[in-house]
C-alpha atoms as a PDB file:
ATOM      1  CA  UNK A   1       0.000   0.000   0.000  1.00  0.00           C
ATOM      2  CA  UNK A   2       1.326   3.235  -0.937  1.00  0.00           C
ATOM      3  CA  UNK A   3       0.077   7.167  -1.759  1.00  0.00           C
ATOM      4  CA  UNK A   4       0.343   8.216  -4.949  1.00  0.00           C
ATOM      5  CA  UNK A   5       0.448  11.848  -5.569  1.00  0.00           C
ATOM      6  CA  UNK A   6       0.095  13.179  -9.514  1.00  0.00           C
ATOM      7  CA  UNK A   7       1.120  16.778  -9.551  1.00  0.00           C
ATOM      8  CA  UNK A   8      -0.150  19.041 -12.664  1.00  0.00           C
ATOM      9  CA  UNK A   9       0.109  22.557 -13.568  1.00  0.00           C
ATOM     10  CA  UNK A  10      -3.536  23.374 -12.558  1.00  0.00           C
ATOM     11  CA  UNK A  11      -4.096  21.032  -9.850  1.00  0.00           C
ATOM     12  CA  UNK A  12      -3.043  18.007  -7.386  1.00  0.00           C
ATOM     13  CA  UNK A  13      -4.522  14.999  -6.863  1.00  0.00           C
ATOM     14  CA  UNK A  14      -3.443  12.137  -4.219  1.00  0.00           C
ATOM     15  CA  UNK A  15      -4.768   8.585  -3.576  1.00  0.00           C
ATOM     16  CA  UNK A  16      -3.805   5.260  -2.065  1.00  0.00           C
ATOM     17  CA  UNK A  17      -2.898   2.493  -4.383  1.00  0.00           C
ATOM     18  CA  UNK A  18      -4.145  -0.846  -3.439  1.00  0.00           C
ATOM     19  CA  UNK A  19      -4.400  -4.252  -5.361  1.00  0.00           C
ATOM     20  CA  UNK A  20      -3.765  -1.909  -8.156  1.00  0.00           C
ATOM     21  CA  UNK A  21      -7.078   0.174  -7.738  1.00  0.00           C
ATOM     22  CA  UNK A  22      -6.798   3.655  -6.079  1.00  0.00           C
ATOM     23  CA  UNK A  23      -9.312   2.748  -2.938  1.00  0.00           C
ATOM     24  CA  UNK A  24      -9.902   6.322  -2.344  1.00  0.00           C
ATOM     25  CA  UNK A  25      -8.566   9.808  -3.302  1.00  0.00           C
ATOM     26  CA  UNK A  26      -9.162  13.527  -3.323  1.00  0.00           C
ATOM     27  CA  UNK A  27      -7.665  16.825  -5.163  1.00  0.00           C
ATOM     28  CA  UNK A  28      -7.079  20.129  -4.870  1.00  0.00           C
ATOM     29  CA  UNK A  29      -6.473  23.653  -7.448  1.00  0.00           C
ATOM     30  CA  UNK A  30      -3.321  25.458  -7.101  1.00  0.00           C
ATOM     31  CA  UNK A  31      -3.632  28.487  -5.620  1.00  0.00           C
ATOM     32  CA  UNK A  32      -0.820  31.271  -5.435  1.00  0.00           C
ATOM     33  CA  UNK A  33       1.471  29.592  -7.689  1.00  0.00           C
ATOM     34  CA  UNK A  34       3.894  32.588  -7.112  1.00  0.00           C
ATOM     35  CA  UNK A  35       4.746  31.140  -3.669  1.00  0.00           C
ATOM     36  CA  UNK A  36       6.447  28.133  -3.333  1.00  0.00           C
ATOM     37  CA  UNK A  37       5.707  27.645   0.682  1.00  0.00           C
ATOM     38  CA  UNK A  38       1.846  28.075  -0.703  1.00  0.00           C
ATOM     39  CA  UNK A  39       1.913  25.138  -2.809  1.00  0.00           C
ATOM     40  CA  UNK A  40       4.160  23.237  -0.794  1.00  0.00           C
ATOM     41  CA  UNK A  41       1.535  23.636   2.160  1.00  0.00           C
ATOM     42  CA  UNK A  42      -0.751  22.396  -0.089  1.00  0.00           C
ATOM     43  CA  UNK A  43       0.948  19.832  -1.236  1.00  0.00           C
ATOM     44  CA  UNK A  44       1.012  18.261   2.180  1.00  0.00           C
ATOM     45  CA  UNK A  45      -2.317  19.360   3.160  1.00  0.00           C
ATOM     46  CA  UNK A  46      -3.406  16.798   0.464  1.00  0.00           C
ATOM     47  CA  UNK A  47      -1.107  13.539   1.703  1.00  0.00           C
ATOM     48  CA  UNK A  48      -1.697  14.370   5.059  1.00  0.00           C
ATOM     49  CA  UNK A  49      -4.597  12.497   5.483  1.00  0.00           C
ATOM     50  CA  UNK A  50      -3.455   9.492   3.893  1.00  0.00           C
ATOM     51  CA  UNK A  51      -0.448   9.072   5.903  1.00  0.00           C
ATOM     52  CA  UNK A  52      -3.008   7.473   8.662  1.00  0.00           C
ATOM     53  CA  UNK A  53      -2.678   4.519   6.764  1.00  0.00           C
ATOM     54  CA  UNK A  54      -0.044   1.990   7.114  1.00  0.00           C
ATOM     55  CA  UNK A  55       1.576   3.205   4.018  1.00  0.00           C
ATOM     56  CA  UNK A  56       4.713   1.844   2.885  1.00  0.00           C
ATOM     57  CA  UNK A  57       5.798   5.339   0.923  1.00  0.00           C
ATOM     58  CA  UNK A  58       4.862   8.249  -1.071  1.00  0.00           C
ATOM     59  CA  UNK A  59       5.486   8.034  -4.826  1.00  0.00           C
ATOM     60  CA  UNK A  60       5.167  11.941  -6.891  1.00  0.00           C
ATOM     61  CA  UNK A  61       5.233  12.490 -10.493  1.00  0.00           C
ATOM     62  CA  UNK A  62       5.330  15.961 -11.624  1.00  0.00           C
ATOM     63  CA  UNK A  63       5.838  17.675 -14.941  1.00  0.00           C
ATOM     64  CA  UNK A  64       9.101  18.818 -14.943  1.00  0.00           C
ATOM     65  CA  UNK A  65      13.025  17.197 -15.564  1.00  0.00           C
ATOM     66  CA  UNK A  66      13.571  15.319 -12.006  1.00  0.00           C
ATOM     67  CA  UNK A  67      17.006  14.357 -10.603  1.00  0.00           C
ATOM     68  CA  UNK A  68      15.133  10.913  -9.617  1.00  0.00           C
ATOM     69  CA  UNK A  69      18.859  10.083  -7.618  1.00  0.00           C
ATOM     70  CA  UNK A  70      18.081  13.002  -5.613  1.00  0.00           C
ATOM     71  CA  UNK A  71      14.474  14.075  -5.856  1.00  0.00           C
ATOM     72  CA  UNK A  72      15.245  17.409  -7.138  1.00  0.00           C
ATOM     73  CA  UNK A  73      12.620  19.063  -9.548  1.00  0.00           C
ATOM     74  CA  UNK A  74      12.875  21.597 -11.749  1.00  0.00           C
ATOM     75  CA  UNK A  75      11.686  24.086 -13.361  1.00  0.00           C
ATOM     76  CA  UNK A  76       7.736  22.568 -13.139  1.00  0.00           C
ATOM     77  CA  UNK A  77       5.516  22.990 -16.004  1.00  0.00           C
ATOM     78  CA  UNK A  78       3.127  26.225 -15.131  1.00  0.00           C
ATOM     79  CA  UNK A  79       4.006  26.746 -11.576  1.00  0.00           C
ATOM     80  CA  UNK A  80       6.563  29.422 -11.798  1.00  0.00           C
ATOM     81  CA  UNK A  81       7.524  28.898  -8.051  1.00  0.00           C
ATOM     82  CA  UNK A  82       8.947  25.652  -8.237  1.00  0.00           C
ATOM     83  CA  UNK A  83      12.552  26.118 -10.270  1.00  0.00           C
ATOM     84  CA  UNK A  84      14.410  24.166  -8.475  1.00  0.00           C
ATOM     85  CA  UNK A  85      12.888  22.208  -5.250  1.00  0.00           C
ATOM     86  CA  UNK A  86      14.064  19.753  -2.857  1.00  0.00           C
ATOM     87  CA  UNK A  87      10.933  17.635  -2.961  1.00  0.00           C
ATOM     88  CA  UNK A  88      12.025  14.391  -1.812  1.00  0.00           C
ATOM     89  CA  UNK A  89      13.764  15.506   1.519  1.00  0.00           C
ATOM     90  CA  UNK A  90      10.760  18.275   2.426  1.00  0.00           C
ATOM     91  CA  UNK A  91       8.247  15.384   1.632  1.00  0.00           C
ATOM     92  CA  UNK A  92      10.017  13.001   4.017  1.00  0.00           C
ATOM     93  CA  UNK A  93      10.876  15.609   6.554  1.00  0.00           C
ATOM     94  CA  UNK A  94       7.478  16.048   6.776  1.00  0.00           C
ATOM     95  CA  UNK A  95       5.714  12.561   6.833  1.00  0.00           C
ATOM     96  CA  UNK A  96       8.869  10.367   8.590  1.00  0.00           C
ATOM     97  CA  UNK A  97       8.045   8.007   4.921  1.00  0.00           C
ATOM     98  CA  UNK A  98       9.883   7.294   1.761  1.00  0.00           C
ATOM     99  CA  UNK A  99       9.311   9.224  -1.126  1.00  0.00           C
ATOM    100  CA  UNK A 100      10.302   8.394  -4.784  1.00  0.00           C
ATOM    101  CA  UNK A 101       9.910  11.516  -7.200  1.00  0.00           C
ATOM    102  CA  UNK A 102       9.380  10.807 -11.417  1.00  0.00           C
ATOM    103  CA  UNK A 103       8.250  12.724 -14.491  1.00  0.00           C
ATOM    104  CA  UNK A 104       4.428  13.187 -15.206  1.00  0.00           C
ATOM    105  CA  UNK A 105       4.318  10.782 -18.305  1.00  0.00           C
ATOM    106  CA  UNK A 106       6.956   8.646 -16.590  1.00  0.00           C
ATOM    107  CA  UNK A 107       4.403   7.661 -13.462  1.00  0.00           C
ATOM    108  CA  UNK A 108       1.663   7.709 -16.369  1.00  0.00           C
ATOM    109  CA  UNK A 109       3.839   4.998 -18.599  1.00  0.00           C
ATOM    110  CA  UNK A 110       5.059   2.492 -14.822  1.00  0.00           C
ATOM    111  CA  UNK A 111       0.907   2.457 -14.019  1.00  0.00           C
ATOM    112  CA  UNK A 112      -0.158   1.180 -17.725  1.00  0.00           C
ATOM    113  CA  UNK A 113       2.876  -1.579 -17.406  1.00  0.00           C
ATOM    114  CA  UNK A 114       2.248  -2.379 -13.982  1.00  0.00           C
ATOM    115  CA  UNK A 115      -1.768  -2.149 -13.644  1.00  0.00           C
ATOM    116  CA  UNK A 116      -3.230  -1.336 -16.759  1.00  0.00           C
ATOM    117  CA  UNK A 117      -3.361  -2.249 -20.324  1.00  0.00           C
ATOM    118  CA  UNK A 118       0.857  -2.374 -21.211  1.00  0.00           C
ATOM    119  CA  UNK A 119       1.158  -5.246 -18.310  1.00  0.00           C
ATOM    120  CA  UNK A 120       2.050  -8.179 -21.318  1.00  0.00           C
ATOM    121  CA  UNK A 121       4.590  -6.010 -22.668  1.00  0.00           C
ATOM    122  CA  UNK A 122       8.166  -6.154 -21.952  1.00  0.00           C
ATOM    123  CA  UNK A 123       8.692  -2.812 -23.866  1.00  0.00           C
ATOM    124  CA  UNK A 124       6.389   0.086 -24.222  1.00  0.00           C
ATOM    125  CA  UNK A 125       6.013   3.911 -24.914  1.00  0.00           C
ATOM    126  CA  UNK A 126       3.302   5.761 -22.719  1.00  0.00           C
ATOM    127  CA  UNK A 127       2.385   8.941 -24.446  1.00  0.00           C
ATOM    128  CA  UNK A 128       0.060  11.712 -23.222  1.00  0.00           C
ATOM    129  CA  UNK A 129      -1.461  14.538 -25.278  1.00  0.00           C
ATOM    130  CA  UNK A 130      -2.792  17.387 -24.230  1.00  0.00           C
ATOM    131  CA  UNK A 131      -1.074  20.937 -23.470  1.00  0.00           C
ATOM    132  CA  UNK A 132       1.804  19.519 -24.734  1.00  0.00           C
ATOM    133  CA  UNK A 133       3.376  15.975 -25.216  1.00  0.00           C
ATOM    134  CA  UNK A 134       5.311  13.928 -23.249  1.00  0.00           C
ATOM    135  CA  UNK A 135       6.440   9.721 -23.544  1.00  0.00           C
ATOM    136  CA  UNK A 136       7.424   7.561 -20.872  1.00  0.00           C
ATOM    137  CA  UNK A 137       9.585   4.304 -22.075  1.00  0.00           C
ATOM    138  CA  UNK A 138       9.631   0.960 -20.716  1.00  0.00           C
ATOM    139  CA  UNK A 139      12.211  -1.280 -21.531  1.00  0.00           C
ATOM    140  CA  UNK A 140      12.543  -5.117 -20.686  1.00  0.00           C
ATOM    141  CA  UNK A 141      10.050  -4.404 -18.146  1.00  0.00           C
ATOM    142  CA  UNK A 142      12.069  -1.274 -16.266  1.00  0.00           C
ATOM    143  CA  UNK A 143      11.378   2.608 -16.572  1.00  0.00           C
ATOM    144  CA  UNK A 144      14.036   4.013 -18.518  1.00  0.00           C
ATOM    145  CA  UNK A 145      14.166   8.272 -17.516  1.00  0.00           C
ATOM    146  CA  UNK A 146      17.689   8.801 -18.923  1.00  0.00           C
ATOM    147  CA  UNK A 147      20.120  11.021 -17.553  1.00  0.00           C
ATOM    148  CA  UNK A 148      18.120  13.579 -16.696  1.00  0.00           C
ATOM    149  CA  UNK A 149      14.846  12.370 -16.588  1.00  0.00           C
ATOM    150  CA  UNK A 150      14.378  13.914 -20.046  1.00  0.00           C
ATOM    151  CA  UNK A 151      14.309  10.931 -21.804  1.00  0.00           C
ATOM    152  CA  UNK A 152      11.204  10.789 -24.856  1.00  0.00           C
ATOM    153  CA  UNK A 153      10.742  14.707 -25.306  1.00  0.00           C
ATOM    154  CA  UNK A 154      10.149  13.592 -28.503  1.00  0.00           C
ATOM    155  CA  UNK A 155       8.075  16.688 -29.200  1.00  0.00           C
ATOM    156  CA  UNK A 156      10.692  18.424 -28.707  1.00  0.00           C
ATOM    157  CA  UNK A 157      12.440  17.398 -32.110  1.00  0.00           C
ATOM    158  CA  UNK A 158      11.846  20.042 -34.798  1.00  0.00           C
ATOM    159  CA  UNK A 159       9.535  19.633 -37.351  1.00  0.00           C
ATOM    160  CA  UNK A 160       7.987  21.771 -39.991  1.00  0.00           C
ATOM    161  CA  UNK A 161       8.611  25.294 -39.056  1.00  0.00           C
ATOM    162  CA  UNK A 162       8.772  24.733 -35.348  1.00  0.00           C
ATOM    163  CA  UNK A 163       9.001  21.180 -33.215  1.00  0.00           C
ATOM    164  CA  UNK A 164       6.916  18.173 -33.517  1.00  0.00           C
ATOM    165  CA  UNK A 165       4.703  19.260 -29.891  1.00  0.00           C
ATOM    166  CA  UNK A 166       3.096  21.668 -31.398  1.00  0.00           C
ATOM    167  CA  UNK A 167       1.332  20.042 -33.900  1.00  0.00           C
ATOM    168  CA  UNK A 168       0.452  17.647 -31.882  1.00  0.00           C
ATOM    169  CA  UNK A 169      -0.957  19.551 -28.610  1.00  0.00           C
ATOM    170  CA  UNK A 170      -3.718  22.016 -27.858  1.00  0.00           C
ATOM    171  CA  UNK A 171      -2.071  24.748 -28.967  1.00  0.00           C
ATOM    172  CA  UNK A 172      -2.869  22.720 -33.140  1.00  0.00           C
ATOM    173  CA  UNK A 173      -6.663  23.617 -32.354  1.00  0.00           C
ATOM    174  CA  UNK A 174      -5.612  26.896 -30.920  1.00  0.00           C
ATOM    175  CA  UNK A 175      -3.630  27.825 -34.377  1.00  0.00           C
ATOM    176  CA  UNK A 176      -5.862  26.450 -37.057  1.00  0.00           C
ATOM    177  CA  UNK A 177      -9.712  26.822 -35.519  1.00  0.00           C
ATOM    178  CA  UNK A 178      -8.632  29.636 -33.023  1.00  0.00           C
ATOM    179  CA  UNK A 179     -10.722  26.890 -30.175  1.00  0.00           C
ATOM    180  CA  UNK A 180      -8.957  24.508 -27.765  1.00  0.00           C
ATOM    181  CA  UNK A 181      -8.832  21.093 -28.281  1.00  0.00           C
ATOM    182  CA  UNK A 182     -12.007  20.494 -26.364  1.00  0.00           C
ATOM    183  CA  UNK A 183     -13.877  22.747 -28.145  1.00  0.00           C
ATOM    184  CA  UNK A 184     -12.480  21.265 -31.355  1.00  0.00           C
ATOM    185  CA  UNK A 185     -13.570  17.421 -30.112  1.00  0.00           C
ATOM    186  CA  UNK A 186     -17.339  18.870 -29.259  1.00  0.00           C
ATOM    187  CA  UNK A 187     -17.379  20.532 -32.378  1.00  0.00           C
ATOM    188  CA  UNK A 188     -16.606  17.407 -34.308  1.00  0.00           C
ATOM    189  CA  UNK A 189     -19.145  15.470 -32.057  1.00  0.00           C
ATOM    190  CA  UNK A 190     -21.939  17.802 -33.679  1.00  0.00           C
ATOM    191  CA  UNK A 191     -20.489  16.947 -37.521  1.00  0.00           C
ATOM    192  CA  UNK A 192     -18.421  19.700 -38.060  1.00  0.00           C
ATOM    193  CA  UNK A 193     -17.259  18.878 -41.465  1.00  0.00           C
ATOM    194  CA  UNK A 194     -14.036  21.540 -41.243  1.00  0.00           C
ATOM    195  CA  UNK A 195     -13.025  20.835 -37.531  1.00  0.00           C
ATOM    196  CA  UNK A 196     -13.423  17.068 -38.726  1.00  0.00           C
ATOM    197  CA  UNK A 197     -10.238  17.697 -41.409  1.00  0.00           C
ATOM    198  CA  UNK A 198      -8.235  19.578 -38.960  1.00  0.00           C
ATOM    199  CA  UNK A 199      -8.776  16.532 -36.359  1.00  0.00           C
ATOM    200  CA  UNK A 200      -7.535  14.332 -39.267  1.00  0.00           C
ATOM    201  CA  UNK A 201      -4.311  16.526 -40.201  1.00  0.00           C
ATOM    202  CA  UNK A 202      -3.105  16.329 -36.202  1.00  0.00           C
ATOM    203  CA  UNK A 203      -3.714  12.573 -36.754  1.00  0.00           C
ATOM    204  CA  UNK A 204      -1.080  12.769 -39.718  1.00  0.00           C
ATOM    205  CA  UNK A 205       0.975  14.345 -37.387  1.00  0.00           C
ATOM    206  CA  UNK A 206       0.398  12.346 -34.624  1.00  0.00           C
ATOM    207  CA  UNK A 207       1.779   9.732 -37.319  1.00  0.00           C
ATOM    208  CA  UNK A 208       4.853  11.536 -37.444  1.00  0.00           C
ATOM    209  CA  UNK A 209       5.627  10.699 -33.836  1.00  0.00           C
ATOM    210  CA  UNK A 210       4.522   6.779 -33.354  1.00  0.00           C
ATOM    211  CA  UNK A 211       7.405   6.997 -36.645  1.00  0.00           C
ATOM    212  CA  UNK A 212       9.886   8.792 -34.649  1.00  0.00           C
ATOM    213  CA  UNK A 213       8.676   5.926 -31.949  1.00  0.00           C
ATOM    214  CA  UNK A 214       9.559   3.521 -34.234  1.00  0.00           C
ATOM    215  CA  UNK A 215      12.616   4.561 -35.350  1.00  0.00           C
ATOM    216  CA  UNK A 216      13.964   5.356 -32.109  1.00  0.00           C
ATOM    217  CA  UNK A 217      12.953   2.827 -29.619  1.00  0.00           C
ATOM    218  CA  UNK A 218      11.288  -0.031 -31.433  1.00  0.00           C
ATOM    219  CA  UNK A 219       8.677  -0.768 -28.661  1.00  0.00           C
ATOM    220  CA  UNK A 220       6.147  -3.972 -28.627  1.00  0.00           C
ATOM    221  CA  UNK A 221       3.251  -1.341 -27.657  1.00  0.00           C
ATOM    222  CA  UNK A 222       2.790   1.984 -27.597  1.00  0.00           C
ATOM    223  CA  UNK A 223      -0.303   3.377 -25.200  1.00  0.00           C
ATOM    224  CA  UNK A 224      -1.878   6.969 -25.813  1.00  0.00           C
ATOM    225  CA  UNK A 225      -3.499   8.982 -22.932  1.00  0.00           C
ATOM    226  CA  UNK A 226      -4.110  12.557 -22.025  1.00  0.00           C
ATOM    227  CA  UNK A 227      -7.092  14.511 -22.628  1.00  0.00           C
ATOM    228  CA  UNK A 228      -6.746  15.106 -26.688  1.00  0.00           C
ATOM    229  CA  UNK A 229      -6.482  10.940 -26.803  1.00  0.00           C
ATOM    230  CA  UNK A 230      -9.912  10.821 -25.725  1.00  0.00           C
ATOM    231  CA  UNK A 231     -11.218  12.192 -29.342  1.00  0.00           C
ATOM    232  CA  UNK A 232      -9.310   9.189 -30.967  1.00  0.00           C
ATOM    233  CA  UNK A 233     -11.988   8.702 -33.095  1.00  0.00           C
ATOM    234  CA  UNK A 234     -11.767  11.859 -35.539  1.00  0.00           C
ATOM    235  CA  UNK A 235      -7.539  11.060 -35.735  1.00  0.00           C
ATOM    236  CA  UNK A 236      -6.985   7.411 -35.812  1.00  0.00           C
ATOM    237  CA  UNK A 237      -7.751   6.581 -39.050  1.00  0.00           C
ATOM    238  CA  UNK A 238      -5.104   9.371 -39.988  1.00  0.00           C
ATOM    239  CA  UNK A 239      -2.455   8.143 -38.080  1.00  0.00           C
ATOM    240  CA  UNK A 240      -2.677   5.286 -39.354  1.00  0.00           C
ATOM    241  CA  UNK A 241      -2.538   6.205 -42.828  1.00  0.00           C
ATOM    242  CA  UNK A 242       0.419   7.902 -42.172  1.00  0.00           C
ATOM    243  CA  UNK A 243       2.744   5.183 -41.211  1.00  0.00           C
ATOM    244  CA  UNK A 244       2.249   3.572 -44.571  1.00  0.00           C
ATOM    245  CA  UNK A 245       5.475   5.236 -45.743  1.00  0.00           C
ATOM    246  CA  UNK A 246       7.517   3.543 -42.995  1.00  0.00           C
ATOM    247  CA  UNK A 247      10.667   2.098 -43.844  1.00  0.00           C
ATOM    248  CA  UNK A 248      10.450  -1.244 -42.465  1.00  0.00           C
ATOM    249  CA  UNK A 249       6.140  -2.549 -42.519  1.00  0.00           C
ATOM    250  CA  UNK A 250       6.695  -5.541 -40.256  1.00  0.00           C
ATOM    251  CA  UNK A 251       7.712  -3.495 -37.438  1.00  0.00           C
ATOM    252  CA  UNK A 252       4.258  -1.353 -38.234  1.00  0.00           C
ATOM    253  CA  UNK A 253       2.242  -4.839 -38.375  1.00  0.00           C
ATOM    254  CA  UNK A 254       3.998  -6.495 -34.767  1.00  0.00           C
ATOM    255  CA  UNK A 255       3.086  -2.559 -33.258  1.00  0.00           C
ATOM    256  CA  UNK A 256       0.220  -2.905 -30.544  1.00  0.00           C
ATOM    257  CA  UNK A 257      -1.234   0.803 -30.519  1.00  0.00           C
ATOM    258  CA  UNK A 258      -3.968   1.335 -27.305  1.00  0.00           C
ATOM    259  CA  UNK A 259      -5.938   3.721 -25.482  1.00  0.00           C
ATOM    260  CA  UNK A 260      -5.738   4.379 -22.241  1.00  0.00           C
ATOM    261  CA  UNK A 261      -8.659   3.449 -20.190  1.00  0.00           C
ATOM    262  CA  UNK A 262      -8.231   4.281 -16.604  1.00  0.00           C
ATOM    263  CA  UNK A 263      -8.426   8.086 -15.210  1.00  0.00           C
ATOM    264  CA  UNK A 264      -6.256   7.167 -12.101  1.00  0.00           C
ATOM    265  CA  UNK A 265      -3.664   5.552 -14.122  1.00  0.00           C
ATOM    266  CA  UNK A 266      -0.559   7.879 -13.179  1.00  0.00           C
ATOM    267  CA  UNK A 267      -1.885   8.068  -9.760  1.00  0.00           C
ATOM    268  CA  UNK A 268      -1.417   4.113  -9.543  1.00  0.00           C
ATOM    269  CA  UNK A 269       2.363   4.724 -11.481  1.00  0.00           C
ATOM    270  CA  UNK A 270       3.077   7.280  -8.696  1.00  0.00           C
ATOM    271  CA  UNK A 271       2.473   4.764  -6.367  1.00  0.00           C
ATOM    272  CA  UNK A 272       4.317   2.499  -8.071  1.00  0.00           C
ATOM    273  CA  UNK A 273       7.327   4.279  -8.234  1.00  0.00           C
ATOM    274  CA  UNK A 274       8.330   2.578  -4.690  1.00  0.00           C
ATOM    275  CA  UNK A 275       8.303  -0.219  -5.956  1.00  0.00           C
ATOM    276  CA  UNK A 276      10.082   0.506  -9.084  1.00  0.00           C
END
């Protein structure tokens, strides 16, 4: 039994993974970003209770580069306050518990493998779409964060006139139908012939990053999430298409693309993380 905390940009949630189901969990907005002892109060305002429990450890994923070794975070994703934190030895000063600190997408990517719908697969890239993107990677069954954490940014690589993320994210919808992706997903719900093609050129798109996948890492499986994942209808078919031109087919054929299913998946991966 262990809490698992998933830290975003707009808000924190926090649960307790057990038998790989979250038995019960709770959330809170971000207020006063600007301050960093704001959030971190909190941040432990929201474990607090939990710690009740006989809890083995506390596992965090946040959206920033993480020195995992150390449990040092920076520079996190749309809270300007935290540019370089501490967070393992404050959370442990704190609680008197373990704590293991990962990327977002990384605690997003352990959950599928461990819990959810990656657990067959030796090797596997999580990715999750939404204000931007980011990719987790498991290989032979172990996380892999790199050096830095920073391993799969692959929307980081440039493409077109800028870098593959942004054809790929929100800010797509934002550019071409001047709506976010939400919007753009109802829209398409109601028929909306135009929003319909723009859904299918981010699928081509999309394309261009299971490729990069591909090329670079050669997984048995890779597993989308995030909120723009959950339109998957209006951009499959297009992604698909798109890796027709693939160098080598059979690695397209033996490729296991899937959907994530379960909304407290990277809440079960931060949990997971100390276990990892």
């Amino acid at each position: 039994m262990n809490i698992g905390v998933d830290i975003g940009g707009t808000n924190m949630r926090a649960g307790i993974e057990l038998g790989g189901s979250i038995t019960r969990q709770s959330n809170v907005l971000l207020e006063n970003k600007e301050s960093l002892s704001s959030t971190l109060t909190q941040l432990m305002d929201l474990i607090r209770p939990y710690t009740q429990y006989p809890v083995k450890g506390i596992g965090i994923g946040v959206p920033s580069v993480v020195n995992v070794d150390k449990g040092i975070v920076y520079n996190v994703m749309n809270i300007p306050s935290w540019e370089e934190v501490a967070l393992r030895d404050i959370v442990e000063k704190e609680f008197n518990l373990p704590v293991s600190i990962n990327n977002d997408v990384n605690c997003f990517t352990l959950g599928e493998h461990r819990f959810g719908l990656a657990k067959k697969y030796k090797s596997v890239v999580g990715m999750a779409i939404g204000t931007g993107i980011g990719s987790g990677i498991i290989i032979n069954n172990e996380l892999y964060p790199g050096n830095n954490c920073g391993a799969g940014e692959i929307g980081m690589l440039p493409y077109k006139n800028s870098i593959l993320e942004n054809y790929v994210c929100n800010r797509f919808f934002e550019d071409n139908l001047g709506c976010d992706a939400y919007e753009a997903h109802e829209a398409a719900l109601k028929g909306d012939a135009k929003v319909i093609r723009i859904w299918e050129e981010f699928g081509i798109h999309l394309g261009v990053v299971v490729k990069t996948v591909l090329y670079t890492y050669d997984p048995e499986a890779i597993i989308l999430g995030g909120s723009l994942a959950k339109a998957h209808q209006f951009f499959r078919a297009s992604m698909l298409d798109s890796l027709q031109d693939f160098a080598y087919p059979e690695s397209v054929k033996r490729l296991t693309l899937l959907l994530s299913e379960n909304e407290n998946i990277a809440l079960l991966g931060a949990a997971a993380l100390m276990d990892n």
